[in-house]
Structures are given as structure tokens and as C-alpha cells.
Protein backbone atom coordinates (compact mmCIF):
# COMPACT_ATOMS: atom_id res chain seq x y z
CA UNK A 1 0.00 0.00 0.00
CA UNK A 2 1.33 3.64 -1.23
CA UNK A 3 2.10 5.43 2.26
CA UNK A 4 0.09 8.56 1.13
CA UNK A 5 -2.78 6.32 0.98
CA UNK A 6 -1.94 4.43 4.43
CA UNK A 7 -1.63 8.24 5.79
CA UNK A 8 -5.31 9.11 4.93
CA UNK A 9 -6.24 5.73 6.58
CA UNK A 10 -4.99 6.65 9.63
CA UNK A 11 -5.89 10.03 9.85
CA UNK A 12 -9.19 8.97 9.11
CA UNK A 13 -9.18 6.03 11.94
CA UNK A 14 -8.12 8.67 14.55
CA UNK A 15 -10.39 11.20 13.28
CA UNK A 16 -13.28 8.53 13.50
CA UNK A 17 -12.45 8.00 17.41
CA UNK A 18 -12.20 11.44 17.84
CA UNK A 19 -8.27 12.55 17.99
CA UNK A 20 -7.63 16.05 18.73
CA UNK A 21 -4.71 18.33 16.85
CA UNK A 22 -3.74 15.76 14.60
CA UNK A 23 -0.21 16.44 12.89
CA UNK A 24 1.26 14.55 10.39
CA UNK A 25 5.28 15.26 9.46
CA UNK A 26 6.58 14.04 5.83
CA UNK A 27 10.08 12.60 7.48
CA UNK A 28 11.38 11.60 3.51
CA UNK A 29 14.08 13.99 3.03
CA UNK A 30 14.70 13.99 7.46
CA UNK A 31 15.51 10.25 7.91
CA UNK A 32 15.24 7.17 6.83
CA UNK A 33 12.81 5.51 9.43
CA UNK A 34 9.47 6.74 8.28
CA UNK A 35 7.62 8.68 5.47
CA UNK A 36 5.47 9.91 7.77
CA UNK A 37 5.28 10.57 11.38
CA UNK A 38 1.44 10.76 12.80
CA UNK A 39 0.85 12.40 16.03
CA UNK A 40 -2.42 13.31 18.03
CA UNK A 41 -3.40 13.34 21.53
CA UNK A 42 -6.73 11.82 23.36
CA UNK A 43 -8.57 13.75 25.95
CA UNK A 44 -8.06 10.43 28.36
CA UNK A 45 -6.76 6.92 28.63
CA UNK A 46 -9.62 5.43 27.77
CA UNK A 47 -9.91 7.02 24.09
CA UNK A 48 -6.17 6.59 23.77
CA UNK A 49 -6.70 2.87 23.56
CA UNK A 50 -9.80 3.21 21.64
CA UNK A 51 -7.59 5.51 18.84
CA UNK A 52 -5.05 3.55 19.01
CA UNK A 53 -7.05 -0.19 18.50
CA UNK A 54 -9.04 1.60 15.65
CA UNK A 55 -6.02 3.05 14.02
CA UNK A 56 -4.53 -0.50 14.44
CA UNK A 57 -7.40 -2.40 12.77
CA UNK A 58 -7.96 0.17 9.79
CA UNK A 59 -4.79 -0.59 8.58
CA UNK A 60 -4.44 -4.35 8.68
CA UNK A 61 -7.84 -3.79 6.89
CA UNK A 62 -6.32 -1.49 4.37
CA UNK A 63 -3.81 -3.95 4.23
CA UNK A 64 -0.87 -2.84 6.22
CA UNK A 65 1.85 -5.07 7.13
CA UNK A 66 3.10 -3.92 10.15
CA UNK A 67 -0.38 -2.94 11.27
CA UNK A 68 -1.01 -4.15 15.47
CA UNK A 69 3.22 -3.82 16.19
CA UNK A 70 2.38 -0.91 18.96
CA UNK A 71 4.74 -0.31 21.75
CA UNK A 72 3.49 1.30 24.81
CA UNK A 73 0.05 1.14 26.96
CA UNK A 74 -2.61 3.64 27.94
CA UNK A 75 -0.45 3.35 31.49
CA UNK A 76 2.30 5.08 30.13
CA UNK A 77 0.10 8.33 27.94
CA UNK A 78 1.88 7.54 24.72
CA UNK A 79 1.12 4.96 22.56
CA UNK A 80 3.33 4.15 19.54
CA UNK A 81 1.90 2.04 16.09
CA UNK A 82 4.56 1.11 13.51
CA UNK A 83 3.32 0.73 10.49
CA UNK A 84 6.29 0.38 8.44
CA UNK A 85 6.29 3.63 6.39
CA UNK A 86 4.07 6.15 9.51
CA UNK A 87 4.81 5.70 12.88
CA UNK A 88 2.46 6.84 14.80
CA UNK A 89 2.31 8.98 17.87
CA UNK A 90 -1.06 8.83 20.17
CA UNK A 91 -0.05 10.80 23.49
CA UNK A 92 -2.06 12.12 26.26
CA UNK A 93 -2.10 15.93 26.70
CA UNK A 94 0.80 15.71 29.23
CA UNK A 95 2.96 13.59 27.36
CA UNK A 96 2.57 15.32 24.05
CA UNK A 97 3.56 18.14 25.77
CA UNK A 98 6.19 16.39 27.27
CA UNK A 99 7.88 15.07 24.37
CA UNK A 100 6.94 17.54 22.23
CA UNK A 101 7.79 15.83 19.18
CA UNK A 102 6.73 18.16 16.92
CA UNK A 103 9.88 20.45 17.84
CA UNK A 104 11.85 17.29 17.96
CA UNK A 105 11.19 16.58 14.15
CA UNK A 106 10.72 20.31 13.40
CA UNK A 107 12.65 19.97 10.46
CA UNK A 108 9.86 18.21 8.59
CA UNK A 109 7.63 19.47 6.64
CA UNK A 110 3.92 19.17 8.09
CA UNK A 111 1.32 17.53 6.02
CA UNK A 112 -2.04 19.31 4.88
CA UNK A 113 -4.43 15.64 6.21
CA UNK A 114 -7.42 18.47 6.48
CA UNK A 115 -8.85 16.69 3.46
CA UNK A 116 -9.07 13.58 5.75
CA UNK A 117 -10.91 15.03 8.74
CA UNK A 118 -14.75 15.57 9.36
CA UNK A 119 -15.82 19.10 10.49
């Protein structure tokens, strides 16, 4: 599956459950790892997990590989799904701010996905 294509499924998964500030970074020309890195944050632990699952099973759907290899717990606020090409990010408020990936990676471009979310 073309990772553009994989992007809009998983922006759509999180979307669907609810994902606030979702961010996507096109990491191409930054590294190697990733072409995209997905990050969003849940209003609680509970959501987390229920982003996170739904992000999970969209993709295997879509036909991912790597979908459902996801480090992390709801325990922890951060949640991490590889999917081979978009790794994704789902944090808690604190931990996003925390980590603050965003300026971390801030030499990647960010991603218009506002095609991909419902008003």
C-alpha cells in the first residue's frame, strides 16, 4: 500500500475516534525511518486505547503489514503504532507536551491531512 494512501487511513481512523490536533510530518528527506510521522493526543486513557485499537485495525484492513506492532500502553500516555512507512504517535495531553515531538522533528515538513478530517 502507497504510504500517502496508508496516511489518509490513519488520519481517518483517529479522526473517526475522535483525535484532537492531529499532525502529520513528511520525514522523507529527514531520515530514513518513516515517510510519515502521525501524532495526536486523546482527551483520556480510555480514548487513547480506543484511537489507538481503531487506528490498528484500519490498517491491517487497508492492508498494512506492520499494522497491530504498537509499543506502549494507555499506562504510560503515549502509545506508539509502527506501520512500516508512519509511525504513529497517540499521546495524552501531558505527554505530548512532554515530548513535544513536533519540535523534535521540526525539520519536517507538516502535512495538509485536512482533506481527511470531518468538520
Amino acid at each position: 500500500m502507497d504510504s500517502k494512501k496508508l496516511l489518509e487511513v490513519v488520519v481517518k481512523a483517529a479522526d473517526d475516534k475522535k483525535a484532537l490536533d492531529i499532525v502529520a510530518l513528511d520525514m522523507a528527506d529527514v531520515t530514513f525511518v518513516a515517510d510519515y510521522f502521525v501524532i495526536m493526543e486523546a482527551m483520556n486513557t480510555r480514548q487513547l486505547d480506543a484511537i489507538a485499537d481503531n487506528i490498528a485495525d484500519q490498517a491491517e484492513l487497508a492492508g498494512a503489514k506492520a499494522a497491530g506492532h504498537i509499543e506502549g500502553d494507555v499506562k504510560s500516555g503515549w502509545v506508539l503504532i509502527d506501520l512500516g512507512d508512519i509511525v504513529v504517535s497517540v499521546f495524552t495531553h501531558d505527554e505530548r507536551a512532554h515530548y513535544n515531538l513536533e519540535k523534535l522533528w521540526s525539520d519536517a515538513p507538516l502535512v495538509d491531512v485536512s482533506a481527511f478530517i470531518s468538520e
